[in-house]
C-alpha atoms as a PDB file:
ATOM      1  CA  UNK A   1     167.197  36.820 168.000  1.00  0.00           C
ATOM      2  CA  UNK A   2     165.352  37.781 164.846  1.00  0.00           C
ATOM      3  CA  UNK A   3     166.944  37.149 161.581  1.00  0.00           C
ATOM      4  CA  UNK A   4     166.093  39.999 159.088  1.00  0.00           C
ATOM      5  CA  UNK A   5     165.825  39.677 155.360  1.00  0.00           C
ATOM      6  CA  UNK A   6     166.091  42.135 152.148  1.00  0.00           C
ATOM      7  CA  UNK A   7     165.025  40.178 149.387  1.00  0.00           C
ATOM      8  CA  UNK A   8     163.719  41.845 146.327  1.00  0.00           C
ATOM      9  CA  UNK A   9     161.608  40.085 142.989  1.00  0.00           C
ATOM     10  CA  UNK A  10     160.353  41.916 140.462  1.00  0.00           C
ATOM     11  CA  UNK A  11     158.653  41.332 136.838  1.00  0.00           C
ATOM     12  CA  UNK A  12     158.704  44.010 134.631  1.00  0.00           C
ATOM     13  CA  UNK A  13     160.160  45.909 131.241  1.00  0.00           C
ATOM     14  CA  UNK A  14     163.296  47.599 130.883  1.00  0.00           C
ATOM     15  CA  UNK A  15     163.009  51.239 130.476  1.00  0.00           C
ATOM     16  CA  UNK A  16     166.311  51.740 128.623  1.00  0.00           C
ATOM     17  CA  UNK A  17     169.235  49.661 126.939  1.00  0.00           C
ATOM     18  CA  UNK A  18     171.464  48.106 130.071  1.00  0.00           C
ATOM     19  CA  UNK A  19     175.281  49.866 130.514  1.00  0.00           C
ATOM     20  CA  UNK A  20     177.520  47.688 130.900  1.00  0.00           C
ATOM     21  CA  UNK A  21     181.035  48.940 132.182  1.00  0.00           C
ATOM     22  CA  UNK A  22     184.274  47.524 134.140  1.00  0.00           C
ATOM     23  CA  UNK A  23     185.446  49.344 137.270  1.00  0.00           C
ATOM     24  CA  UNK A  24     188.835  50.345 137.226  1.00  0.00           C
ATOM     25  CA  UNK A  25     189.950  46.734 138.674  1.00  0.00           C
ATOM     26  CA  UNK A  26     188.058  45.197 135.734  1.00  0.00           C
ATOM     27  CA  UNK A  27     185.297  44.038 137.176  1.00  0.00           C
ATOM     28  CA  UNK A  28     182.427  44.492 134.790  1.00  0.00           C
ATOM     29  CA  UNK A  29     178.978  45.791 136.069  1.00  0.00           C
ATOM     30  CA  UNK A  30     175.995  46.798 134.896  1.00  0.00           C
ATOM     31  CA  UNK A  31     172.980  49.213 135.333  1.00  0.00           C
ATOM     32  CA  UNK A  32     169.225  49.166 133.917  1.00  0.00           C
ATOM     33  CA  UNK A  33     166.384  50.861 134.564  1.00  0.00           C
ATOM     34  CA  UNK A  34     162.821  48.655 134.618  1.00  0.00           C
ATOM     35  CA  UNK A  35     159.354  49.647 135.207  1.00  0.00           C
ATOM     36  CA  UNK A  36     156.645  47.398 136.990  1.00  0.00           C
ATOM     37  CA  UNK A  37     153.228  48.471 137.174  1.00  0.00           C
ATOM     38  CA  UNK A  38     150.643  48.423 139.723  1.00  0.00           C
ATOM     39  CA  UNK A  39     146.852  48.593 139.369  1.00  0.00           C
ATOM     40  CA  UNK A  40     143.803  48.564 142.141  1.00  0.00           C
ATOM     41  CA  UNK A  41     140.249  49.749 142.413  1.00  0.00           C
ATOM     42  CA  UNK A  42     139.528  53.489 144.213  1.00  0.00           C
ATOM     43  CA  UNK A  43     137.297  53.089 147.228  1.00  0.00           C
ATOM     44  CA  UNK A  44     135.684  56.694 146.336  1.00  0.00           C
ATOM     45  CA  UNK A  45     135.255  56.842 143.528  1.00  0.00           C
ATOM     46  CA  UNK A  46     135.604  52.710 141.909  1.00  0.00           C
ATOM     47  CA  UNK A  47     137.306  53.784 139.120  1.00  0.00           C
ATOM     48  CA  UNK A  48     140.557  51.411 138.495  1.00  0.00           C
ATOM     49  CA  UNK A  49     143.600  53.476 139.047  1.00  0.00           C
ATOM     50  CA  UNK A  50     147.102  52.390 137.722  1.00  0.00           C
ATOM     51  CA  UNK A  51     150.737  53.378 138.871  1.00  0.00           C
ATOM     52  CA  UNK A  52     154.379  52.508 137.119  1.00  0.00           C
ATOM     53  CA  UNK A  53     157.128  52.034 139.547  1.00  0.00           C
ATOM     54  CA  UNK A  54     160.798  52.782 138.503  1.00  0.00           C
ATOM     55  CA  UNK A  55     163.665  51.165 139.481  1.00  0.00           C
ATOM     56  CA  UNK A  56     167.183  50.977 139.213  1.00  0.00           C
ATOM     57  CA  UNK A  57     168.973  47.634 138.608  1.00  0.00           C
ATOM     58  CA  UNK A  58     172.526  46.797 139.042  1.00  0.00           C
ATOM     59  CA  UNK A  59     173.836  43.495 137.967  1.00  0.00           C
ATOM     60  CA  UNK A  60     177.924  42.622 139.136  1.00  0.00           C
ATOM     61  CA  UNK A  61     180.450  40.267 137.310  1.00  0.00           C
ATOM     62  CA  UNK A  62     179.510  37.847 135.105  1.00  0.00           C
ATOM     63  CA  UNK A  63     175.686  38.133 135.620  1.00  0.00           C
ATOM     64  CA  UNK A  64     176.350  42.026 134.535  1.00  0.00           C
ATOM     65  CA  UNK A  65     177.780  40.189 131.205  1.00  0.00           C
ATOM     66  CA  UNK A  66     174.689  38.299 130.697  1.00  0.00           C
ATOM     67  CA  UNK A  67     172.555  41.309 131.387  1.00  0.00           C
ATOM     68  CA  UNK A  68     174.481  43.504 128.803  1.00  0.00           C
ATOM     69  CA  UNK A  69     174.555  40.541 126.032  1.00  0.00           C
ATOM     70  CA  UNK A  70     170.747  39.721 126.575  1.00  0.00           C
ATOM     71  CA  UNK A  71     168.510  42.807 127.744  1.00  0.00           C
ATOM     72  CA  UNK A  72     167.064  45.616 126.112  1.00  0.00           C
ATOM     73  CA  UNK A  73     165.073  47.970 126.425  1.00  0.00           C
ATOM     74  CA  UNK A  74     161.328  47.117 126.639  1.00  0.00           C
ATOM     75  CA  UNK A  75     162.509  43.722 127.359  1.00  0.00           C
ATOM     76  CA  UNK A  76     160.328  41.663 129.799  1.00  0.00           C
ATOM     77  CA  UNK A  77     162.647  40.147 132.679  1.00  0.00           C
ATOM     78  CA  UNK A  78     162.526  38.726 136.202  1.00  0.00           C
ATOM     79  CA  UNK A  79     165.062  40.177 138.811  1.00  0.00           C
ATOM     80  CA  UNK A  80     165.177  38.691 141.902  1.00  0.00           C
ATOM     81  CA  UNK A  81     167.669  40.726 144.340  1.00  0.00           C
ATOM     82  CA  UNK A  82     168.589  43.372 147.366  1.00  0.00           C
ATOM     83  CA  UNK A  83     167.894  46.730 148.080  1.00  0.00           C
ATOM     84  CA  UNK A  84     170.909  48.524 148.966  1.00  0.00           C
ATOM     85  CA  UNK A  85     171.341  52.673 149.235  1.00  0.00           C
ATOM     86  CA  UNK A  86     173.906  54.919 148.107  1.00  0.00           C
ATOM     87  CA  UNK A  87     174.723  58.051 149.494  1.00  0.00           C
ATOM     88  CA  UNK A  88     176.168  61.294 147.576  1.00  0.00           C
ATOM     89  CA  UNK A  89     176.372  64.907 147.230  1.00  0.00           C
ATOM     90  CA  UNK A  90     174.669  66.658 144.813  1.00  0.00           C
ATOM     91  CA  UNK A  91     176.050  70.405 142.565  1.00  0.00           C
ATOM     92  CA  UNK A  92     174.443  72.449 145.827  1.00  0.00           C
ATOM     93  CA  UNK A  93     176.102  69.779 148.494  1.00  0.00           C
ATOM     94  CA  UNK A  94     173.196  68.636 149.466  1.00  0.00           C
ATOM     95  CA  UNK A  95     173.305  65.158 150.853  1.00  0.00           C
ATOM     96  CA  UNK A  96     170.685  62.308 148.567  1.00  0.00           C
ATOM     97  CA  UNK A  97     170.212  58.948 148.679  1.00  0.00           C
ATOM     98  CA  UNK A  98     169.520  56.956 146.211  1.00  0.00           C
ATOM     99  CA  UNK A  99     168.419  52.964 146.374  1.00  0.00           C
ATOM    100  CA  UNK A 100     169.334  50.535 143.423  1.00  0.00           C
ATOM    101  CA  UNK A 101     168.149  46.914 143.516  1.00  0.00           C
ATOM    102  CA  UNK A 102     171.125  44.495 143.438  1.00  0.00           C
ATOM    103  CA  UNK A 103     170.410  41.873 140.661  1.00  0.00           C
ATOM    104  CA  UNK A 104     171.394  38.281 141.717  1.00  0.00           C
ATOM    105  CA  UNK A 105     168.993  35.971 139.631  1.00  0.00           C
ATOM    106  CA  UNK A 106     167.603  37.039 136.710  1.00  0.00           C
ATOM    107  CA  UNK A 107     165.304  35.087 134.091  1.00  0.00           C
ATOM    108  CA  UNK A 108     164.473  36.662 130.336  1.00  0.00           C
ATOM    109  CA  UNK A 109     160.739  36.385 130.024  1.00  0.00           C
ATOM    110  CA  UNK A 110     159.069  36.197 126.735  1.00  0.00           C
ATOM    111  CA  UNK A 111     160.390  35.937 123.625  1.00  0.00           C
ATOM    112  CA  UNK A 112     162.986  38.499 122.295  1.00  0.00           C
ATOM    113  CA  UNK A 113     160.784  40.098 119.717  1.00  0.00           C
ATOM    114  CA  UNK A 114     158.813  41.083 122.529  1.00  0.00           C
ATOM    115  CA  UNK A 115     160.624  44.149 123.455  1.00  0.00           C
ATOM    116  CA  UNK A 116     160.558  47.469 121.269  1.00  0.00           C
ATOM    117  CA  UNK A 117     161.277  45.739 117.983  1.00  0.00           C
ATOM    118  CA  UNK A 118     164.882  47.971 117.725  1.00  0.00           C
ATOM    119  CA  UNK A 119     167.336  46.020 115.704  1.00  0.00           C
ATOM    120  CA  UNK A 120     169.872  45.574 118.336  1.00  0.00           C
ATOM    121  CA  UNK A 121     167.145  43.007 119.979  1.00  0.00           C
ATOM    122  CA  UNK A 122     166.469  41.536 116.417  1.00  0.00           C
ATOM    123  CA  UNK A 123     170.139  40.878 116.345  1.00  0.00           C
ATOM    124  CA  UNK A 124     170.397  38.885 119.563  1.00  0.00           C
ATOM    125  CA  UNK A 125     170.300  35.507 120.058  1.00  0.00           C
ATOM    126  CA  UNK A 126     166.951  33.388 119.861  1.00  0.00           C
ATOM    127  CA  UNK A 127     166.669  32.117 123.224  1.00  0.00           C
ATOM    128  CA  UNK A 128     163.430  31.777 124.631  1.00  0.00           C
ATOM    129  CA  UNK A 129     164.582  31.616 128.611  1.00  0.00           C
ATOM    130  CA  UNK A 130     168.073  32.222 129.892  1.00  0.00           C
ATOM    131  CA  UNK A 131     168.252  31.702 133.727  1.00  0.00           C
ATOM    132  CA  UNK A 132     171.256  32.681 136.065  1.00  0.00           C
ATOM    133  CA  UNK A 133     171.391  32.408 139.251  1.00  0.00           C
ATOM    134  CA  UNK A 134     173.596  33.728 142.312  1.00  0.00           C
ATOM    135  CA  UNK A 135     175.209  30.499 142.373  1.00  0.00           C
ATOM    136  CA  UNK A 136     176.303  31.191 138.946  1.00  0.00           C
ATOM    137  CA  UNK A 137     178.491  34.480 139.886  1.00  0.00           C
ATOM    138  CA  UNK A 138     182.134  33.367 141.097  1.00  0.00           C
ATOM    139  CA  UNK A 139     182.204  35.497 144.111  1.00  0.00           C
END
């Protein structure tokens, strides 16, 4: 039998601060968005085309911690994770899905005065490279 796989890595910046919250039970989470870009050669016409990709991270437990203490916006990171899908309703009851990218690893690339120079990264702390890893997160 075939064994299937849904792994996910991506480089890129973060769009927006991260939100970090706590579910009811108090388990914390937290939810980015981050941009990666894309760039090839048209056949027609050879001019270079480009193409920015969103996508929506969530980060669970202590990892969502890290991510809230650590990222901000324009913030160069690593994310290596799942796709899963969510399913709702929108105002008209229409049914949408939606597909986040489940954060397990993550690595801070750069250095932190790389991001949008907005004082809330000026005010975090120097590291250079902060990895954490799914073995890191107790569950």
């Amino acid at each position: 039998m075939a064994k299937s796989v849904n792994k996910v890595t991506l480089i890129g910046r973060l769009g927006r601060d991260p939100e970090l919250k706590y579910t009811a039970s108090g388990t914390a989470y937290c939810r980015f968005s981050m941009a990666t870009d894309d760039s090839w050669i048209d056949r027609s016409s050879g001019e270079r085309q480009e193409r920015t990709e969103w996508h929506n991270i969530v980060a669970w437990e202590r990892l969502a911690e890290i991510c809230g203490q650590y990222l901000a916006k324009g913030r160069m990171v690593y994310i290596e994770g799942s796709i899963s899908s969510r399913q709702w309703e929108d105002k008209e009851g229409n049914k949408r899905t939606s597909f986040d990218i489940r954060a397990r690893d993550m690595v801070l690339l750069g250095s932190p005065g790389g991001g949008d120079g907005s004082r809330r990264e000026a005010e975090k702390p120097a590291a250079e490279t902060v990895a954490i890893t799914y073995d890191d997160i107790p569950f």
